[in-house]
C-alpha atoms as a PDB file:
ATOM      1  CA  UNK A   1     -10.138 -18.707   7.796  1.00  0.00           C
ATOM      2  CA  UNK A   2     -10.987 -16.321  10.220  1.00  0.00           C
ATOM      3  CA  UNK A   3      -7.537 -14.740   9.913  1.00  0.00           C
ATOM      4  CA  UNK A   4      -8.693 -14.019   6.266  1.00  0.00           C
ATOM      5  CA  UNK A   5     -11.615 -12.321   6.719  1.00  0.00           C
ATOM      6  CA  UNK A   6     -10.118  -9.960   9.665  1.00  0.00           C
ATOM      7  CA  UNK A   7      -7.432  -9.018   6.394  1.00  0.00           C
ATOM      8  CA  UNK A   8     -10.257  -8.456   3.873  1.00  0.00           C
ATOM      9  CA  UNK A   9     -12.699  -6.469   6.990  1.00  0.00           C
ATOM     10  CA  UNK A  10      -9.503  -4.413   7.478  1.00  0.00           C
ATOM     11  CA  UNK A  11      -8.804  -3.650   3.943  1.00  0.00           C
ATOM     12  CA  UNK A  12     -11.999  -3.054   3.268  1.00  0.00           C
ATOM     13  CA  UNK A  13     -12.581  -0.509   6.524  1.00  0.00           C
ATOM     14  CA  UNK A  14      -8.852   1.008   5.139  1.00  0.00           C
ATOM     15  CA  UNK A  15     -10.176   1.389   1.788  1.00  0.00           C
ATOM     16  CA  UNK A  16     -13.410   2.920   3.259  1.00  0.00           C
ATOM     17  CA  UNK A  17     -11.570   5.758   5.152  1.00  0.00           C
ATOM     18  CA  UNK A  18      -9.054   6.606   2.150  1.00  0.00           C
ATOM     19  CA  UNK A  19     -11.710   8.743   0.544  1.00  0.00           C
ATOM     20  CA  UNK A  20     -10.998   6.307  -2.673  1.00  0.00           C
ATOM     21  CA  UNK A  21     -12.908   7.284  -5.429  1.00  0.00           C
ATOM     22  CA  UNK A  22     -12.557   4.223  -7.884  1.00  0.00           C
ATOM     23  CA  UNK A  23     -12.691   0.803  -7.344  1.00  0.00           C
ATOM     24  CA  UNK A  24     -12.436  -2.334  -9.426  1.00  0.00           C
ATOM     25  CA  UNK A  25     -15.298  -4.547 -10.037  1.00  0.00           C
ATOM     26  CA  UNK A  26     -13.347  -7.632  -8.951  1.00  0.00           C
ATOM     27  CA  UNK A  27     -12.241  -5.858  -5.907  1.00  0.00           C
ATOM     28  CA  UNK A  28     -15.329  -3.477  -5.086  1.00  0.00           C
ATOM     29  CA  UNK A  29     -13.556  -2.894  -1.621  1.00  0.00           C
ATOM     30  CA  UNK A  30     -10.160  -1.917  -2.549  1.00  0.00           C
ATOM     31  CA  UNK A  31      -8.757   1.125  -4.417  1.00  0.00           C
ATOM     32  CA  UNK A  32      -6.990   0.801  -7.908  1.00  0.00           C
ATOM     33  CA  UNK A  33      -3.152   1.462  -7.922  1.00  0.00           C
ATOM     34  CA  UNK A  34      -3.197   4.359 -10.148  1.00  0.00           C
ATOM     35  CA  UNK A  35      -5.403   6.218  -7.568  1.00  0.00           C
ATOM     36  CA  UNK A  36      -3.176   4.915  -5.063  1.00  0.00           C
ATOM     37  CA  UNK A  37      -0.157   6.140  -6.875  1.00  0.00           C
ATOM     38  CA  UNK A  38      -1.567   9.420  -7.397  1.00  0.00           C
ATOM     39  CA  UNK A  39      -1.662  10.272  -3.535  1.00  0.00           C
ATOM     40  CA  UNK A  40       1.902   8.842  -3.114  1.00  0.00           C
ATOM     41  CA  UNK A  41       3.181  11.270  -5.138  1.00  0.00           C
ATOM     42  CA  UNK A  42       2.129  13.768  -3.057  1.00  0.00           C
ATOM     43  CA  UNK A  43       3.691  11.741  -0.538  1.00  0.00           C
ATOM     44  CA  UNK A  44       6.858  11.926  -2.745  1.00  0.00           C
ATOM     45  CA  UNK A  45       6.742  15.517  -2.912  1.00  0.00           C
ATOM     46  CA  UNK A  46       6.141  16.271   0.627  1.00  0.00           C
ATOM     47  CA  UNK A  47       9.197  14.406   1.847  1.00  0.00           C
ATOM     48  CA  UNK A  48      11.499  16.318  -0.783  1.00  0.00           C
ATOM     49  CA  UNK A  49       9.532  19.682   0.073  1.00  0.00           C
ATOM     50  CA  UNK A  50       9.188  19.471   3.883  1.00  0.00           C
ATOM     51  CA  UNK A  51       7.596  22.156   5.578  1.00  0.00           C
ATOM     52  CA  UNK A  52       7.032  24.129   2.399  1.00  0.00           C
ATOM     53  CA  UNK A  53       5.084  21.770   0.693  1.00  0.00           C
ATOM     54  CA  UNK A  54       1.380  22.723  -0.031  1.00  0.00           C
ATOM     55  CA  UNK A  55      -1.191  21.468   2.297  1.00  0.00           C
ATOM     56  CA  UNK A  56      -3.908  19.935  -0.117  1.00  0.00           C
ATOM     57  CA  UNK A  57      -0.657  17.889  -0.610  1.00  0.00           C
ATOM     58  CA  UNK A  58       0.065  17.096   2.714  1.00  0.00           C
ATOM     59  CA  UNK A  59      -3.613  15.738   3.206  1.00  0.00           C
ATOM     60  CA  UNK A  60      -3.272  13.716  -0.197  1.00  0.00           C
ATOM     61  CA  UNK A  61       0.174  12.424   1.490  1.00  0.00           C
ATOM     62  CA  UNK A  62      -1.409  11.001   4.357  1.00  0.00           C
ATOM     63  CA  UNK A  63      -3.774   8.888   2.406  1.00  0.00           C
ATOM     64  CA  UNK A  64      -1.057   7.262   0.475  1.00  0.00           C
ATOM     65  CA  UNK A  65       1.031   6.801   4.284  1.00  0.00           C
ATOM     66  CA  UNK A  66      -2.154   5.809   5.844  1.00  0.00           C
ATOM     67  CA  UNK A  67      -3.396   3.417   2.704  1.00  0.00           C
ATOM     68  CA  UNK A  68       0.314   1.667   2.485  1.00  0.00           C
ATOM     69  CA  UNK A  69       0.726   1.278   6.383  1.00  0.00           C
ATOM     70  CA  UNK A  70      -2.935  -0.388   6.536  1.00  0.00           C
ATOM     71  CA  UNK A  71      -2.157  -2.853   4.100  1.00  0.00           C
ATOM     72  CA  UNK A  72       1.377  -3.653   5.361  1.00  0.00           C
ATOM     73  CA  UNK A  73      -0.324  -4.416   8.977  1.00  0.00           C
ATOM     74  CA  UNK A  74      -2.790  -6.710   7.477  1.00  0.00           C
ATOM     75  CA  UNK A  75      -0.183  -8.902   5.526  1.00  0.00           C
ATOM     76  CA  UNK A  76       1.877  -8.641   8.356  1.00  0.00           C
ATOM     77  CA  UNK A  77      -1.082  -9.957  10.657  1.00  0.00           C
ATOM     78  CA  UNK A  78      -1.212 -13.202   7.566  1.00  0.00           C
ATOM     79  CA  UNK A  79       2.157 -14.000   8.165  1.00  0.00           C
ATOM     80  CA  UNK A  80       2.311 -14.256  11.580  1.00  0.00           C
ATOM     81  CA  UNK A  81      -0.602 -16.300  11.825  1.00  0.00           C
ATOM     82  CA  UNK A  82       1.857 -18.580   9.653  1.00  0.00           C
ATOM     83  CA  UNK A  83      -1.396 -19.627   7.256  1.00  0.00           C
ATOM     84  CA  UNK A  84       1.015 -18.765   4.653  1.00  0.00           C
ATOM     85  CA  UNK A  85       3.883 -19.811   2.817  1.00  0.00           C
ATOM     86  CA  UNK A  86       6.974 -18.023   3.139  1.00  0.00           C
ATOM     87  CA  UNK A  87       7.954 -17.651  -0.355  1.00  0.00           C
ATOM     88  CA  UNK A  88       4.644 -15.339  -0.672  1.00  0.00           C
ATOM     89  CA  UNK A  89       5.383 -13.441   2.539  1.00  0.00           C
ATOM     90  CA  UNK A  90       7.035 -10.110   3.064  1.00  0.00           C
ATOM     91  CA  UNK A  91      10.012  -9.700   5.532  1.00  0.00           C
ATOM     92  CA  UNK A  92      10.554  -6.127   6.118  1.00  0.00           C
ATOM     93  CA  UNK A  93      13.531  -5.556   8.070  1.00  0.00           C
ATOM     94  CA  UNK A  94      12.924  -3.017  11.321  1.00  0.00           C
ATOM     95  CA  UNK A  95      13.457   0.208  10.751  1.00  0.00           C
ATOM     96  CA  UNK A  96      12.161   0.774   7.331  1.00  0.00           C
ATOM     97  CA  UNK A  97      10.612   4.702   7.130  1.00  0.00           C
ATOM     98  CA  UNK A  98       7.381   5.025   5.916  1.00  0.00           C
ATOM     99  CA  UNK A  99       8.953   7.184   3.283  1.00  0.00           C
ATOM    100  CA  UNK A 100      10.534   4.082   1.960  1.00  0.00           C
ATOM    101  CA  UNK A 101       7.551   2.309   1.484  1.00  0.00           C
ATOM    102  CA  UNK A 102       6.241   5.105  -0.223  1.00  0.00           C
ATOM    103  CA  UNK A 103       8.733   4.964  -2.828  1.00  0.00           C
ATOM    104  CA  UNK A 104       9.686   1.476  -2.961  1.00  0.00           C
ATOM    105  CA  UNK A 105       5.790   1.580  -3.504  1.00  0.00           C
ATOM    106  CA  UNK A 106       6.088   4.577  -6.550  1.00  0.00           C
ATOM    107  CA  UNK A 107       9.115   3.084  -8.284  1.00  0.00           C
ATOM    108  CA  UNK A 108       7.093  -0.346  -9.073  1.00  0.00           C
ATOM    109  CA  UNK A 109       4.411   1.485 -10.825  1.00  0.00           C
ATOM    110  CA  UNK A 110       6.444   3.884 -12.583  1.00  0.00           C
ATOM    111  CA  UNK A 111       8.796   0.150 -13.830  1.00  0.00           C
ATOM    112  CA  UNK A 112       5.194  -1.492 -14.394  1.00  0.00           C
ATOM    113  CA  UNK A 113       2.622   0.766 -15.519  1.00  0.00           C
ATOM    114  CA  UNK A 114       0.314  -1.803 -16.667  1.00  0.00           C
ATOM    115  CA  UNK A 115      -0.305  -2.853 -12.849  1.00  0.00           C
ATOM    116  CA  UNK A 116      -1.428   0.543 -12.795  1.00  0.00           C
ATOM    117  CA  UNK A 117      -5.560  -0.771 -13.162  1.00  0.00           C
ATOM    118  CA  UNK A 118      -5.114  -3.740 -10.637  1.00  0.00           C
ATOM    119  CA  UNK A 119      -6.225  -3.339  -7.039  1.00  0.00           C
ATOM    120  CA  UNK A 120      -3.798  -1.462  -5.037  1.00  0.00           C
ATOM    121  CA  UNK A 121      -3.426  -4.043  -1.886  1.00  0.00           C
ATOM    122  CA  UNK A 122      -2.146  -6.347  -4.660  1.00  0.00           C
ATOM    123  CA  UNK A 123       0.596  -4.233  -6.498  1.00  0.00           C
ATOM    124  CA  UNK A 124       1.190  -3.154  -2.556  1.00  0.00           C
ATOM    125  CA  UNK A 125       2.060  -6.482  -2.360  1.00  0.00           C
ATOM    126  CA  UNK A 126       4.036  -7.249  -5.492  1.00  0.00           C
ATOM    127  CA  UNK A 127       6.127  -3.637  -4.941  1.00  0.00           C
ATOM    128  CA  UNK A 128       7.302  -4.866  -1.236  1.00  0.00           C
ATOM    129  CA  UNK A 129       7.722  -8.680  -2.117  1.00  0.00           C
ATOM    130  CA  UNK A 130      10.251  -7.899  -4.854  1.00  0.00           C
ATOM    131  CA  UNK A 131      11.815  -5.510  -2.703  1.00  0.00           C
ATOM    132  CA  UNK A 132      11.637  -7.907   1.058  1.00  0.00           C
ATOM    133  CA  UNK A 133      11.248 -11.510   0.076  1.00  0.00           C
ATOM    134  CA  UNK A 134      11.377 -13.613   2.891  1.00  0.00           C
ATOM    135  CA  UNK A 135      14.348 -15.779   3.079  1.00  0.00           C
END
């Protein structure tokens, strides 16, 4: 239980220092995914513009990196306190770029827009459990 709450305090404190605008009733502490996706495609566009890319657009990118990373340590901090069951984990292998999060991230919206008004931590975690299921 107290694993728990540390995830939801450190969602909460992640959502609080995203400069998220919108929230869901159900999830008053957590931003929606299409607020979310908006900063990751600055994100997106950074990493295909590099140094040239605008820097209101670098700051937006940052939020999504930031956001996405936050999330990924707190469901990372559930499973290895092994409260849960694999088959509702995430495995990421090493290695993975934040880049790749970003747009494993990006392509679930854009392949389920209606997820789009759910809270972000959960399509977070729908986008990367399709894409690293735990064996």
């Amino acid at each position: 239980m107290r694993q728990k709450l540390f995830v939801l305090l450190v969602m909460c404190v992640v959502g609080s220092t995203c400069l998220c605008p919108r929230a869901s009733a159900q999830y008053a502490f957590s931003m929606l995914a299409d607020t979310l996706a908006d900063s990751c495609r600055a994100s997106a566009r950074v990493d295909d513009g590099g140094a040239t890319a605008p820097v209101k657009d670098i700051i937006v990118a940052q939020r999504c990196v930031g956001y996405l990373m936050g999330v990924l340590d707190g469901f990372e901090m559930v499973r290895a306190s092994k409260e849960m069951d694999p088959a509702h984990t995430i495995c990421m292998p090493e290695g993975v770029r934040d880049q790749q999060v970003v747009r494993i991230f990006m392509k679930y919206v854009n392949d389920h827009p209606d997820v789009l008004n759910k809270s972000a931590p959960a399509v977070v975690w729908l986008a990367m459990h399709q894409a690293y299921p735990c064996p």
